[in-house]
PDB file of N, CA and C in Angstrom:
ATOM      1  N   UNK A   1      -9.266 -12.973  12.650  1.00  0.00           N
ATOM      2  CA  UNK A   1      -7.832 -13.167  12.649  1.00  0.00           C
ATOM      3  C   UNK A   1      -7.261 -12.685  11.318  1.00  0.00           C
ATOM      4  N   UNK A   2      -6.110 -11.966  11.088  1.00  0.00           N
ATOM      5  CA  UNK A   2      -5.470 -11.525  10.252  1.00  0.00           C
ATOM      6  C   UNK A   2      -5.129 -12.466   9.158  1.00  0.00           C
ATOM      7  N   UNK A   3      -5.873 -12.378   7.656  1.00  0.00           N
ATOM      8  CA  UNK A   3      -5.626 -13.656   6.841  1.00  0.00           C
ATOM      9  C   UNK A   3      -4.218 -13.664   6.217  1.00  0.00           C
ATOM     10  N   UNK A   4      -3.531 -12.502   5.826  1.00  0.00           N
ATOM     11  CA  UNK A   4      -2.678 -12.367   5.217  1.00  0.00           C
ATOM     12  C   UNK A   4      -1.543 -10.795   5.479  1.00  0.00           C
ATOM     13  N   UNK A   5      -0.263 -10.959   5.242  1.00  0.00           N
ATOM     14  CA  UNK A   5       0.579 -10.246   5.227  1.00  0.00           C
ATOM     15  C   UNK A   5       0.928  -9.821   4.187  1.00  0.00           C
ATOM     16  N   UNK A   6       0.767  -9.348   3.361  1.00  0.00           N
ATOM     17  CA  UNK A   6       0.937  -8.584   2.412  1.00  0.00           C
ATOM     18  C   UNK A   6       1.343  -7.141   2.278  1.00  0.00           C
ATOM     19  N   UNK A   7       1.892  -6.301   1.510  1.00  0.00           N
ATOM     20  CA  UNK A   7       2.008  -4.973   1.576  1.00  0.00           C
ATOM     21  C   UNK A   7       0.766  -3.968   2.326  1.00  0.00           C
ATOM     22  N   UNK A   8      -0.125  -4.418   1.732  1.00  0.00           N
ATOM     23  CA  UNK A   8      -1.560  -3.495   1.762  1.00  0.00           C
ATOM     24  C   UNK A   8      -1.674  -3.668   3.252  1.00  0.00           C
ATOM     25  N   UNK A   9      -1.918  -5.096   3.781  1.00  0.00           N
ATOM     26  CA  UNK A   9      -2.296  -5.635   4.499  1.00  0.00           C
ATOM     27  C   UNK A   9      -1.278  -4.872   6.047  1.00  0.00           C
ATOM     28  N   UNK A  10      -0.058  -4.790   5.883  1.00  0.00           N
ATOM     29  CA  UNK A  10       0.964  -4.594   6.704  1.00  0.00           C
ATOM     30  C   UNK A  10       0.982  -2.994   6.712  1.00  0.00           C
ATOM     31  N   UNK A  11       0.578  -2.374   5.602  1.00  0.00           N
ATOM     32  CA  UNK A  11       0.397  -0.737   5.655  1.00  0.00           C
ATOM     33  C   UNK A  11      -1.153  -0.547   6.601  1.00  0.00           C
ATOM     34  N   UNK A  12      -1.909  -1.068   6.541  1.00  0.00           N
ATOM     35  CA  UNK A  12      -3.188  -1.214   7.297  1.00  0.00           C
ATOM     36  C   UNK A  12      -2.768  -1.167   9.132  1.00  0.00           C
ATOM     37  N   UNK A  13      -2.234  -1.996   8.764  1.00  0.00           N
ATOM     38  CA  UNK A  13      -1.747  -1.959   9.992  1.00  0.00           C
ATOM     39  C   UNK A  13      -0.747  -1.333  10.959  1.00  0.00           C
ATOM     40  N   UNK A  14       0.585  -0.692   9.777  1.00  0.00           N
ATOM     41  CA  UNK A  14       1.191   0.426  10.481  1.00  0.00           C
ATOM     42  C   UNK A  14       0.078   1.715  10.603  1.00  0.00           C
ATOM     43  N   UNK A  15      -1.239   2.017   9.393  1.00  0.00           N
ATOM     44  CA  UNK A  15      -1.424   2.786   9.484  1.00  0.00           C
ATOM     45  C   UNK A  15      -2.639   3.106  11.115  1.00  0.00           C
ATOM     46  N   UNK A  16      -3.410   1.635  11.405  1.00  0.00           N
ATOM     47  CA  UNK A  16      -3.685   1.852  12.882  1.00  0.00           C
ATOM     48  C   UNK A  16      -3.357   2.276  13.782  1.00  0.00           C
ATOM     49  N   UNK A  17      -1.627   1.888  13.874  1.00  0.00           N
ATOM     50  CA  UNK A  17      -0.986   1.699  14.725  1.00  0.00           C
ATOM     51  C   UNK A  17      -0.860   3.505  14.918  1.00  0.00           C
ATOM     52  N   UNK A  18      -0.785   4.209  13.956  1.00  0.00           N
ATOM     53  CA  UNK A  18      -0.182   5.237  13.855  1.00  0.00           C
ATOM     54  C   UNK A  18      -1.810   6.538  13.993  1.00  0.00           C
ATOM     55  N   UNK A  19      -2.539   6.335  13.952  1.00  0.00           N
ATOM     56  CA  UNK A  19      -3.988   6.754  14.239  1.00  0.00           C
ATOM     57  C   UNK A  19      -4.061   6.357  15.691  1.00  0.00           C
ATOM     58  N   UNK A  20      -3.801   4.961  16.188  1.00  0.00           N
ATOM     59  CA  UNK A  20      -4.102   4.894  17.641  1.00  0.00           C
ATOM     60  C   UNK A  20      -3.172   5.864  18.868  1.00  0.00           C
ATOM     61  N   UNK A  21      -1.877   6.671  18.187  1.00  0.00           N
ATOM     62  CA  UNK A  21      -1.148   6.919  18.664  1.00  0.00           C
ATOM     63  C   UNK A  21      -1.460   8.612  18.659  1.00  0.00           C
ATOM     64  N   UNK A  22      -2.310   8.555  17.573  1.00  0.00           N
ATOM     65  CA  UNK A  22      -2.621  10.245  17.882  1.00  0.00           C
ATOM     66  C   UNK A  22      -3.403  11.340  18.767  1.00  0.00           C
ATOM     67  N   UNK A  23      -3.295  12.242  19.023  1.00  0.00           N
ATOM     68  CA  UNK A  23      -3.883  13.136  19.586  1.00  0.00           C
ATOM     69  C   UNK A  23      -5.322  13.570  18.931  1.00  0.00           C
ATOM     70  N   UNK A  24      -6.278  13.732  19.527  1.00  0.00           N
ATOM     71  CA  UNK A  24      -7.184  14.426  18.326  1.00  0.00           C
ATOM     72  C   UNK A  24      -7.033  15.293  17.592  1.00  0.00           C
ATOM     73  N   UNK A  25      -6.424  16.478  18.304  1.00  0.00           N
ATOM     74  CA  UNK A  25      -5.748  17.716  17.842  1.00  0.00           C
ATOM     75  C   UNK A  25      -5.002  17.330  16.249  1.00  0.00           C
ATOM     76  N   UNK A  26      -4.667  16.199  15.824  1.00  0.00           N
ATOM     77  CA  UNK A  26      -3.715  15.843  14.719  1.00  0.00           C
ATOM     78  C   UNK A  26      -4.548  14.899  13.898  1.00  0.00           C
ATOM     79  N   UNK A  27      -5.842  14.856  13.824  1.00  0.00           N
ATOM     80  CA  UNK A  27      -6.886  14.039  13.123  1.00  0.00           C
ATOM     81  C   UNK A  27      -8.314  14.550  13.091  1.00  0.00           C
ATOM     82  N   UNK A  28      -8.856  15.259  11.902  1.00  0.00           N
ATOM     83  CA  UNK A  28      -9.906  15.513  11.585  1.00  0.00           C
ATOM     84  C   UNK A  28     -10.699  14.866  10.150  1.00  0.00           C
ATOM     85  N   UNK A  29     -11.288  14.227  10.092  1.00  0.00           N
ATOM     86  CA  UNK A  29     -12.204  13.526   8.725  1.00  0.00           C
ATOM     87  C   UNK A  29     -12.595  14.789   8.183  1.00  0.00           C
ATOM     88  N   UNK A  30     -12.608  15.681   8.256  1.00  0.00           N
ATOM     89  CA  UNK A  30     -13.120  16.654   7.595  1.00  0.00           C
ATOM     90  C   UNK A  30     -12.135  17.160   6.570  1.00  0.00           C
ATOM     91  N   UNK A  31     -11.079  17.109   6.987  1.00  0.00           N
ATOM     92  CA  UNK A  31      -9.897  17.673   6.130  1.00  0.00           C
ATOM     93  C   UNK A  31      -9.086  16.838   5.278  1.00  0.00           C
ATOM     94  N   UNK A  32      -9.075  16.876   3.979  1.00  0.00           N
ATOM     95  CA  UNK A  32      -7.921  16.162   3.460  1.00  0.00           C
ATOM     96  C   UNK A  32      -6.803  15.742   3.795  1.00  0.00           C
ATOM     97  N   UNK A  33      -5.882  16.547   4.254  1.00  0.00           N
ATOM     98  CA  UNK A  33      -4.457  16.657   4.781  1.00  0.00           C
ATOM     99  C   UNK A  33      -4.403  15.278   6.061  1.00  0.00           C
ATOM    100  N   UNK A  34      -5.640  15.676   7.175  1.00  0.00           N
ATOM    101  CA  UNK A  34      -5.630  15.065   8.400  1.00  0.00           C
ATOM    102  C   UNK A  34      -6.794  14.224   8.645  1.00  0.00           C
ATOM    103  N   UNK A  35      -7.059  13.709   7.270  1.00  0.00           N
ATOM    104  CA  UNK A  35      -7.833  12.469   7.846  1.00  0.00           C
ATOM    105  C   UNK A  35      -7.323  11.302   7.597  1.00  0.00           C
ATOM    106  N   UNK A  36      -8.170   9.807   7.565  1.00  0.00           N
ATOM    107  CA  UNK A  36      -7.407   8.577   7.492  1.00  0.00           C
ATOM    108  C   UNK A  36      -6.479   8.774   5.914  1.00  0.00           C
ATOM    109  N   UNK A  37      -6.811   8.606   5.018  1.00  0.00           N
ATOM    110  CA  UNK A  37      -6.194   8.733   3.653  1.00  0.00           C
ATOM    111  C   UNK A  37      -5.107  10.040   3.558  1.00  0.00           C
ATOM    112  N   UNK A  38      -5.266  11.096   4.413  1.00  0.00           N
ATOM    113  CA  UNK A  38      -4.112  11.855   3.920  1.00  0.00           C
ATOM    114  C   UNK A  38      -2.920  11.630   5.294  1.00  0.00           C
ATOM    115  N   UNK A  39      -3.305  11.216   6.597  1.00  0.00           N
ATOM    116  CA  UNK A  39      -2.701  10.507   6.719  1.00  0.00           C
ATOM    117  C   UNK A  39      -2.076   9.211   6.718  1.00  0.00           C
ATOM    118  N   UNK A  40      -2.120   8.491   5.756  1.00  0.00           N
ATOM    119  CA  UNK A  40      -1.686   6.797   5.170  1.00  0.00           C
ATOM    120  C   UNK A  40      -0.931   7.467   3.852  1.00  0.00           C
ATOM    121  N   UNK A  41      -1.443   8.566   2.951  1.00  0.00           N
ATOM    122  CA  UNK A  41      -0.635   8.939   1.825  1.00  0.00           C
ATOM    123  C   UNK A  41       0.539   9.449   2.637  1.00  0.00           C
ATOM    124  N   UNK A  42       0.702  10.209   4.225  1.00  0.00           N
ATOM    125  CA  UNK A  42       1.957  10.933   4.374  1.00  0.00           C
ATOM    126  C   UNK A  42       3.180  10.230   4.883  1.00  0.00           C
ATOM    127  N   UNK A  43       2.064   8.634   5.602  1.00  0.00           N
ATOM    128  CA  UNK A  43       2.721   8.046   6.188  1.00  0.00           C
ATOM    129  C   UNK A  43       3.533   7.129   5.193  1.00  0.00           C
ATOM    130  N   UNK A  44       3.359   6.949   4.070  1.00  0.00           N
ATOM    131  CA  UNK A  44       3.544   5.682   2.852  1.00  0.00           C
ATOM    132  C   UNK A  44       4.243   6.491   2.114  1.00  0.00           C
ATOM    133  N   UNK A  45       4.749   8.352   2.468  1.00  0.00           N
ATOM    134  CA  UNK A  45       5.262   8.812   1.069  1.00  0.00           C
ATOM    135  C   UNK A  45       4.917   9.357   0.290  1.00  0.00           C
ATOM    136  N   UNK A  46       3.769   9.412   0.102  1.00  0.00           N
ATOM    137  CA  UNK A  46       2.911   9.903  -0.982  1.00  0.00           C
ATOM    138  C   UNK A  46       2.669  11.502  -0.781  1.00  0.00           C
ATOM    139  N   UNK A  47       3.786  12.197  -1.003  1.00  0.00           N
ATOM    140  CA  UNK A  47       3.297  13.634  -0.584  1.00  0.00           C
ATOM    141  C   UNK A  47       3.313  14.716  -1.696  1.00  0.00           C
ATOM    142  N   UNK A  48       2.943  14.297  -2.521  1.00  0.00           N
ATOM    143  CA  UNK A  48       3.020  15.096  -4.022  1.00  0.00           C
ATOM    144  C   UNK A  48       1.022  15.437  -4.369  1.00  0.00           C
ATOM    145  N   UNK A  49       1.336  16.697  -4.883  1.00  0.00           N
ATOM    146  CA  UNK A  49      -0.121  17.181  -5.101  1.00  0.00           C
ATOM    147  C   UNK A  49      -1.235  16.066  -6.088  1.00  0.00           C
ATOM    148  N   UNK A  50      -2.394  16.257  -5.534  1.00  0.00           N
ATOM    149  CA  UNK A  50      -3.240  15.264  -6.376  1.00  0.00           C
ATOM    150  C   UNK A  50      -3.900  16.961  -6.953  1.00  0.00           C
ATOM    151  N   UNK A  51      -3.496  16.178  -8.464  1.00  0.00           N
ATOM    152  CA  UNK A  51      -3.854  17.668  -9.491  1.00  0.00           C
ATOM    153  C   UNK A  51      -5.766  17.352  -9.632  1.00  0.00           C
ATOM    154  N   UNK A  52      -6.583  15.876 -10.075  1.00  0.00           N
ATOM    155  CA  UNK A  52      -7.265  15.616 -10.204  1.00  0.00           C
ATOM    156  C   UNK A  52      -8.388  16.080  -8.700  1.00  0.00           C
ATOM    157  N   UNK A  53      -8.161  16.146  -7.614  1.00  0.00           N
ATOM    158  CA  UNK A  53      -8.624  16.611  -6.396  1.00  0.00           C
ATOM    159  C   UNK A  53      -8.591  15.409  -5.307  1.00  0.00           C
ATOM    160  N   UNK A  54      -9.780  15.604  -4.697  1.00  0.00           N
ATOM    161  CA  UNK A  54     -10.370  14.162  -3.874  1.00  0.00           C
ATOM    162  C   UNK A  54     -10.145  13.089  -4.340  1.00  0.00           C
ATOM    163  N   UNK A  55     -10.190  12.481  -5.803  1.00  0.00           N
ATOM    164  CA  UNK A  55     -10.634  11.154  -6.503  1.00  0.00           C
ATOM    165  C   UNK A  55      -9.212  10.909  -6.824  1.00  0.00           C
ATOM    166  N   UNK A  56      -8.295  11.756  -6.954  1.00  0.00           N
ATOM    167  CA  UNK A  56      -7.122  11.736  -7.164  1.00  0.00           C
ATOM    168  C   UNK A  56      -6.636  10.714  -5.877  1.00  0.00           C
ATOM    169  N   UNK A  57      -6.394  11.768  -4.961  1.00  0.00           N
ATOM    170  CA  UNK A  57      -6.294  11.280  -3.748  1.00  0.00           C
ATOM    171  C   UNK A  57      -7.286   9.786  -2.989  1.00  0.00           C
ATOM    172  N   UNK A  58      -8.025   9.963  -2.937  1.00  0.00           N
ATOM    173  CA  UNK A  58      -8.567   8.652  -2.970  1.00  0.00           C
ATOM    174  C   UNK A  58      -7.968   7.322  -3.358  1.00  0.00           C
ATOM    175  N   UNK A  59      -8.053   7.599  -5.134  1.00  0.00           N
ATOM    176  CA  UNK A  59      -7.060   6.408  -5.234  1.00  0.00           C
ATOM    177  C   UNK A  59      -5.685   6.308  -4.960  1.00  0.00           C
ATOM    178  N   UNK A  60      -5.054   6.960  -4.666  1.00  0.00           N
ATOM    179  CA  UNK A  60      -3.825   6.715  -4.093  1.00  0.00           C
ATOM    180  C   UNK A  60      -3.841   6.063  -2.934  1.00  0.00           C
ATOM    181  N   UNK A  61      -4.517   6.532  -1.956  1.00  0.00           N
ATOM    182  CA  UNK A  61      -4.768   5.998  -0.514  1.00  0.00           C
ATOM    183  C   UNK A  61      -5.429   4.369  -0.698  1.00  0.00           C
ATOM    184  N   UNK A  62      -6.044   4.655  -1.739  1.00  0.00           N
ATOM    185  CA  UNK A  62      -6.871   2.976  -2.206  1.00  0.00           C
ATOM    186  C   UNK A  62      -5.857   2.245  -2.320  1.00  0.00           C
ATOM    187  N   UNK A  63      -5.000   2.381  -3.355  1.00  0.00           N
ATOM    188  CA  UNK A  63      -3.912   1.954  -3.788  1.00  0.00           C
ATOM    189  C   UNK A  63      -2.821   1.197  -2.470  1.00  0.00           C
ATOM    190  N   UNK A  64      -2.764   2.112  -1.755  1.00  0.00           N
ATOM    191  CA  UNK A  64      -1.546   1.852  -0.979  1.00  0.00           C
ATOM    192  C   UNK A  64      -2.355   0.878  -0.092  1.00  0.00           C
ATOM    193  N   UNK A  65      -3.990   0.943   0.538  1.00  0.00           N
ATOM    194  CA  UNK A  65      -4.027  -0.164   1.532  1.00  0.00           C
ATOM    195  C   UNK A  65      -4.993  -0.963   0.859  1.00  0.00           C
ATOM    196  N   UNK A  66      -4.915  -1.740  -0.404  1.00  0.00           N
ATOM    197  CA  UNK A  66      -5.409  -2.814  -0.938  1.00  0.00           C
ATOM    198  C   UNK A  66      -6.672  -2.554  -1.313  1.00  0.00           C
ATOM    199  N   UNK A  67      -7.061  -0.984  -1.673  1.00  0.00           N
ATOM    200  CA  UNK A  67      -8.428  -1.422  -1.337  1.00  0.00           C
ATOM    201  C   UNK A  67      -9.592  -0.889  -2.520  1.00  0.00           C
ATOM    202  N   UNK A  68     -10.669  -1.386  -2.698  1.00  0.00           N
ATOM    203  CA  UNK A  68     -11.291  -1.049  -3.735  1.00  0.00           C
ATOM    204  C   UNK A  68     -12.407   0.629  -3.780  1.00  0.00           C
ATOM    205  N   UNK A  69     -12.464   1.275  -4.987  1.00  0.00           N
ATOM    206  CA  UNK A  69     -12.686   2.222  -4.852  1.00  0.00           C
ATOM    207  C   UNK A  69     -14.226   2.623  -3.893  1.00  0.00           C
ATOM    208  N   UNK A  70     -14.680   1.984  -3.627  1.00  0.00           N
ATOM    209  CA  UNK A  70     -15.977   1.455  -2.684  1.00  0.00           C
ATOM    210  C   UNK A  70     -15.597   1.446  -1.520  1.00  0.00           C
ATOM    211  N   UNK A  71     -14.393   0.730  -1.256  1.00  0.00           N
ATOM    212  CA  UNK A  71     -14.052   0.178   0.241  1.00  0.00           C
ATOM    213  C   UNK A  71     -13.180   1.495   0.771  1.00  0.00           C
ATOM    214  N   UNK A  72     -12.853   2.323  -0.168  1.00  0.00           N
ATOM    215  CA  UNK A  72     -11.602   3.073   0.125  1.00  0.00           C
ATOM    216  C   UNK A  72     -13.091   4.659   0.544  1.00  0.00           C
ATOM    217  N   UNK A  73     -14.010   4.264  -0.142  1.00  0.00           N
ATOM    218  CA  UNK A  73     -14.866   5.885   0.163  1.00  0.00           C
ATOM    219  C   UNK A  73     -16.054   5.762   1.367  1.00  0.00           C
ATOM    220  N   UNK A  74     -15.816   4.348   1.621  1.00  0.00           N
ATOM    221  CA  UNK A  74     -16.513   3.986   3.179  1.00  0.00           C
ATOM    222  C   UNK A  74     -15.931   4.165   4.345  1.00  0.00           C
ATOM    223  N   UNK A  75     -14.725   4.497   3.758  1.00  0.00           N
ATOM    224  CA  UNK A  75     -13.174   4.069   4.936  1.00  0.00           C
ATOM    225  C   UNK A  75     -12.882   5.543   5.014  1.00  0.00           C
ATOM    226  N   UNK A  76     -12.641   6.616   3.704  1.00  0.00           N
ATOM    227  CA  UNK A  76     -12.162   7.945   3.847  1.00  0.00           C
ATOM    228  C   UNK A  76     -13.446   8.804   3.989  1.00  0.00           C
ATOM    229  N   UNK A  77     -14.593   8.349   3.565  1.00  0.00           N
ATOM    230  CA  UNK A  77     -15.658   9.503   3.669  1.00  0.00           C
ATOM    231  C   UNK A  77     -16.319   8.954   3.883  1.00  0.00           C
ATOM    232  N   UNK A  78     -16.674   8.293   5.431  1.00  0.00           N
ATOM    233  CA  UNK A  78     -17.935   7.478   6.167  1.00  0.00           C
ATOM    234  C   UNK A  78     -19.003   8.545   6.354  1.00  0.00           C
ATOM    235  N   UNK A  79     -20.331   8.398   6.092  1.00  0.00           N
ATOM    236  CA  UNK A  79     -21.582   9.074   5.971  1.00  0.00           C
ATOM    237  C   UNK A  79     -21.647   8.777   7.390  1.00  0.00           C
ATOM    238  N   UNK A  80     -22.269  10.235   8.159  1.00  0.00           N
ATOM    239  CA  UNK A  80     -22.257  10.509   9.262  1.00  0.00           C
ATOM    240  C   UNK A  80     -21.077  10.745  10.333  1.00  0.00           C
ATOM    241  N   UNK A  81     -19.800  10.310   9.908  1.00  0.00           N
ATOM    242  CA  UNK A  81     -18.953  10.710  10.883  1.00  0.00           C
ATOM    243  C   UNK A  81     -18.481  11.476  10.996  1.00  0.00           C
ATOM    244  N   UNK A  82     -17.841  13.134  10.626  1.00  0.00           N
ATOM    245  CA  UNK A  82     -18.275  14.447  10.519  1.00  0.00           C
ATOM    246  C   UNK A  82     -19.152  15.580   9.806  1.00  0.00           C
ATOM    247  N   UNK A  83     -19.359  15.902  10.814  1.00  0.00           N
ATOM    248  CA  UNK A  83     -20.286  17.268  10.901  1.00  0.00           C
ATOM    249  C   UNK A  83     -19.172  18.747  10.336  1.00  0.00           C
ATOM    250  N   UNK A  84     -19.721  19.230   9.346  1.00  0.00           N
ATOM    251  CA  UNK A  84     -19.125  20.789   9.064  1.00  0.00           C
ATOM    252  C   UNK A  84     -18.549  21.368  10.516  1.00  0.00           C
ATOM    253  N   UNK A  85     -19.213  21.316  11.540  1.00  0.00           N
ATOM    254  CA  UNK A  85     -19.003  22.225  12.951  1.00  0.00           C
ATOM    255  C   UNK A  85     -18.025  21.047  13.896  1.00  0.00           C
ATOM    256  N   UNK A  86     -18.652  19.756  13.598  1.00  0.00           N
ATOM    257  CA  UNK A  86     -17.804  18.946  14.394  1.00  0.00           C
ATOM    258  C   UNK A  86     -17.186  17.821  14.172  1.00  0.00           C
ATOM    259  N   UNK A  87     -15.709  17.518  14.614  1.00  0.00           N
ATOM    260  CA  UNK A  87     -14.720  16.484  14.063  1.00  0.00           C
ATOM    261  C   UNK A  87     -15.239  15.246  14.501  1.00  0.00           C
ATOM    262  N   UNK A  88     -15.880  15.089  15.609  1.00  0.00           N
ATOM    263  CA  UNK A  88     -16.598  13.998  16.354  1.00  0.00           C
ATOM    264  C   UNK A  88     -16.327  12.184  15.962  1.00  0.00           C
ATOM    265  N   UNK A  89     -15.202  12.148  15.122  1.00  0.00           N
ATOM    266  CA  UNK A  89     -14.917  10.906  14.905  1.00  0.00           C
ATOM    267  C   UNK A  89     -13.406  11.040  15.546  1.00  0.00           C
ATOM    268  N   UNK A  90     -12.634  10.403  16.891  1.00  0.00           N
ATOM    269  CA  UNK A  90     -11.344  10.259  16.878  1.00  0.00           C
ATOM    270  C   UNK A  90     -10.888   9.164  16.510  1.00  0.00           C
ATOM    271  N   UNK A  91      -9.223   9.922  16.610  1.00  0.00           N
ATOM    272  CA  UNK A  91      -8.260   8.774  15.543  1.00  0.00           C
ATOM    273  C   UNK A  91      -8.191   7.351  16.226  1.00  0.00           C
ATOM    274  N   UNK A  92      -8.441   7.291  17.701  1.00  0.00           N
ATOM    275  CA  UNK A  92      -8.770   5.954  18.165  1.00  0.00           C
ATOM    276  C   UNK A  92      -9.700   5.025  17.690  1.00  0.00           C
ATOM    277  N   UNK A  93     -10.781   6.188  17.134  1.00  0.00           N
ATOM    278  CA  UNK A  93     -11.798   5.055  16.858  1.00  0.00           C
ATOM    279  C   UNK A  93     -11.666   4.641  15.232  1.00  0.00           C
ATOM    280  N   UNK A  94     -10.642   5.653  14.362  1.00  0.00           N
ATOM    281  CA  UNK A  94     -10.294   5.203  13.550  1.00  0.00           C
ATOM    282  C   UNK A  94      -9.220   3.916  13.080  1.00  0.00           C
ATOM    283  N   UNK A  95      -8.467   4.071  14.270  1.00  0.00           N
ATOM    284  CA  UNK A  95      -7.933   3.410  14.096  1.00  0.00           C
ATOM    285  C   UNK A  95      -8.762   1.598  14.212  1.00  0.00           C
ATOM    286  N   UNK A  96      -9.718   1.704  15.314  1.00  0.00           N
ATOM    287  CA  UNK A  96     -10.525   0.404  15.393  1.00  0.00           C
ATOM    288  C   UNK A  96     -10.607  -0.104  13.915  1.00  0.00           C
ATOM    289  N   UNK A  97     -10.871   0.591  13.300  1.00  0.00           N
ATOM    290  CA  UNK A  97     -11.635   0.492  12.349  1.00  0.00           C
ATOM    291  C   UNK A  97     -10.797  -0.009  11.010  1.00  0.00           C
ATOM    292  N   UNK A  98      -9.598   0.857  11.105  1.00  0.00           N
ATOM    293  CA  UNK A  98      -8.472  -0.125  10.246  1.00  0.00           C
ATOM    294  C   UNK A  98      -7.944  -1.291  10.344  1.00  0.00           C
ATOM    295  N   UNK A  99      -8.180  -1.353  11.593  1.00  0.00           N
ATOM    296  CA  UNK A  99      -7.360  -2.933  12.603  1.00  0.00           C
ATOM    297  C   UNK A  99      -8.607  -3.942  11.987  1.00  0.00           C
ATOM    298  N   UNK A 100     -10.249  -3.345  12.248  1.00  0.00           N
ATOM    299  CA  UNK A 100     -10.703  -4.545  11.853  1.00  0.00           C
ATOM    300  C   UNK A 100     -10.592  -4.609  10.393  1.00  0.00           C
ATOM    301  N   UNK A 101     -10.227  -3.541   9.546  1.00  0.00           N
ATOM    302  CA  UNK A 101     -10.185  -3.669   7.596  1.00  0.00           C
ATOM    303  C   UNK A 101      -9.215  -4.632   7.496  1.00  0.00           C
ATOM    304  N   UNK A 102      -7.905  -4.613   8.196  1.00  0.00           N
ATOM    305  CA  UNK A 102      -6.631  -5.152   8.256  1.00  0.00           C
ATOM    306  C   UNK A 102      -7.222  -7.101   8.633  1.00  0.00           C
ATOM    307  N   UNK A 103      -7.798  -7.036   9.811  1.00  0.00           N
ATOM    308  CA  UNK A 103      -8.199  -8.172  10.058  1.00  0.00           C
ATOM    309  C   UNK A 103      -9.407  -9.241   9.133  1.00  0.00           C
ATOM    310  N   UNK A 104      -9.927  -8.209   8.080  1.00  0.00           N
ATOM    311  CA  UNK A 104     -11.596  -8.807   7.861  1.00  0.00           C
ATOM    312  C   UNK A 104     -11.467  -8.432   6.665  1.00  0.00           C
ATOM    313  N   UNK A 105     -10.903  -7.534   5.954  1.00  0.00           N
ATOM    314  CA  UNK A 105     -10.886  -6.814   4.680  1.00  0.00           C
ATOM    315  C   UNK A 105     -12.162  -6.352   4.473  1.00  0.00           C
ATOM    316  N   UNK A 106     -12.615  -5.820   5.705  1.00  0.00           N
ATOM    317  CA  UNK A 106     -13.956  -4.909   5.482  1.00  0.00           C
ATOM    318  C   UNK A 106     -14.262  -4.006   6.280  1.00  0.00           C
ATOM    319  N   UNK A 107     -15.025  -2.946   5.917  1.00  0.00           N
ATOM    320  CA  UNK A 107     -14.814  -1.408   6.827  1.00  0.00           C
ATOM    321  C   UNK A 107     -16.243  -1.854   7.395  1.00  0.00           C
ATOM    322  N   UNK A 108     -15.820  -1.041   8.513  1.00  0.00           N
ATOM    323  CA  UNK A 108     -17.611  -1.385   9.383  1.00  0.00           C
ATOM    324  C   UNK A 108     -16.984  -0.390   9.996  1.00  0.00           C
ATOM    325  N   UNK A 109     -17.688   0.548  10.316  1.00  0.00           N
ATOM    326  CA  UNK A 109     -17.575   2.082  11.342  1.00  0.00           C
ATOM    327  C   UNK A 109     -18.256   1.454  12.389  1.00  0.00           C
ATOM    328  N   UNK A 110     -18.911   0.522  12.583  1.00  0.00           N
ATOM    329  CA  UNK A 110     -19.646   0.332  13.728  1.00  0.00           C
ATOM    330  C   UNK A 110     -18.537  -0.598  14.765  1.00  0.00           C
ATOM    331  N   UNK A 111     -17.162  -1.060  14.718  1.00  0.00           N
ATOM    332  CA  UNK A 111     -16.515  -1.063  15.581  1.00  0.00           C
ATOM    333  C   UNK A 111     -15.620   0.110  16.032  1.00  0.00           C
ATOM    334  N   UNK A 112     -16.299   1.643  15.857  1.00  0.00           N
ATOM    335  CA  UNK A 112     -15.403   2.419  16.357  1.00  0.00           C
ATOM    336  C   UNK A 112     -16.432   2.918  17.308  1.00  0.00           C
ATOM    337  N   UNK A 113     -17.433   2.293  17.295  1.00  0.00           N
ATOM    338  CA  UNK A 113     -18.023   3.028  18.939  1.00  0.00           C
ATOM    339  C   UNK A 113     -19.149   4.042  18.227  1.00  0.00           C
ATOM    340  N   UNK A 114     -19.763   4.131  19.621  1.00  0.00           N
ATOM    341  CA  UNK A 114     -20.838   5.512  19.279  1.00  0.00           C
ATOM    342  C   UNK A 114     -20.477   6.493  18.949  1.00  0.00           C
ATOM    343  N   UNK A 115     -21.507   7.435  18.232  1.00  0.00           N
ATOM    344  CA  UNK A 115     -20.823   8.871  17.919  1.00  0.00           C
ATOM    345  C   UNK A 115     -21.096   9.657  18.844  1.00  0.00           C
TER     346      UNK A 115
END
């Protein structure tokens, strides 16, 4: 059950909402721009260049959904969920996966289903 409402907490959750609503075609983990973190930076505003690169970006996306730099690189760059050739993680199952961060304040890829 959802412990708290908070900013972080309430961006978590528009940002599910907004992953469950997508097409695959508009969500790839492989790409900066179109994965969970560059979409939560586009959705929150955040659309100004990260000069520093990835880590830049990272923490920003950390920033905006409460989360620690650990929790934020389990969440944006889960080991095993794309392949160079294939996107094979959809935004549905990403979204599972925010709903339970939002609910538990912890990433587990293993409620987004098989790969």
């Amino acid at each position: 059950m959802l412990q708290k409402l908070d900013t972080p907490h309430l961006n978590r959750i528009a940002l599910a909402e907004a992953l469950a609503s997508m097409e695959p075609g508009d969500f790839d983990m492989r790409r900066r721009d179109r994965c969970i973190c560059g979409h939560a930076l586009r959705l929150f505003g955040k659309r100004s260049a990260f000069f520093a690169g990835w880590e830049s970006q990272l923490g920003a996306g950390a920033n905006l959904l409460g989360l620690s730099t650990d929790q934020a690189r389990e969440l944006f760059a889960p080991v095993n969920r794309a392949k160079q050739y294939d996107p094979y993680t959809h935004p549905q199952d990403a979204a599972r996966v925010v709903r339970y961060l939002a609910a538990t304040d912890t990433v587990d890829w293993s409620v987004a289903g098989n790969l």
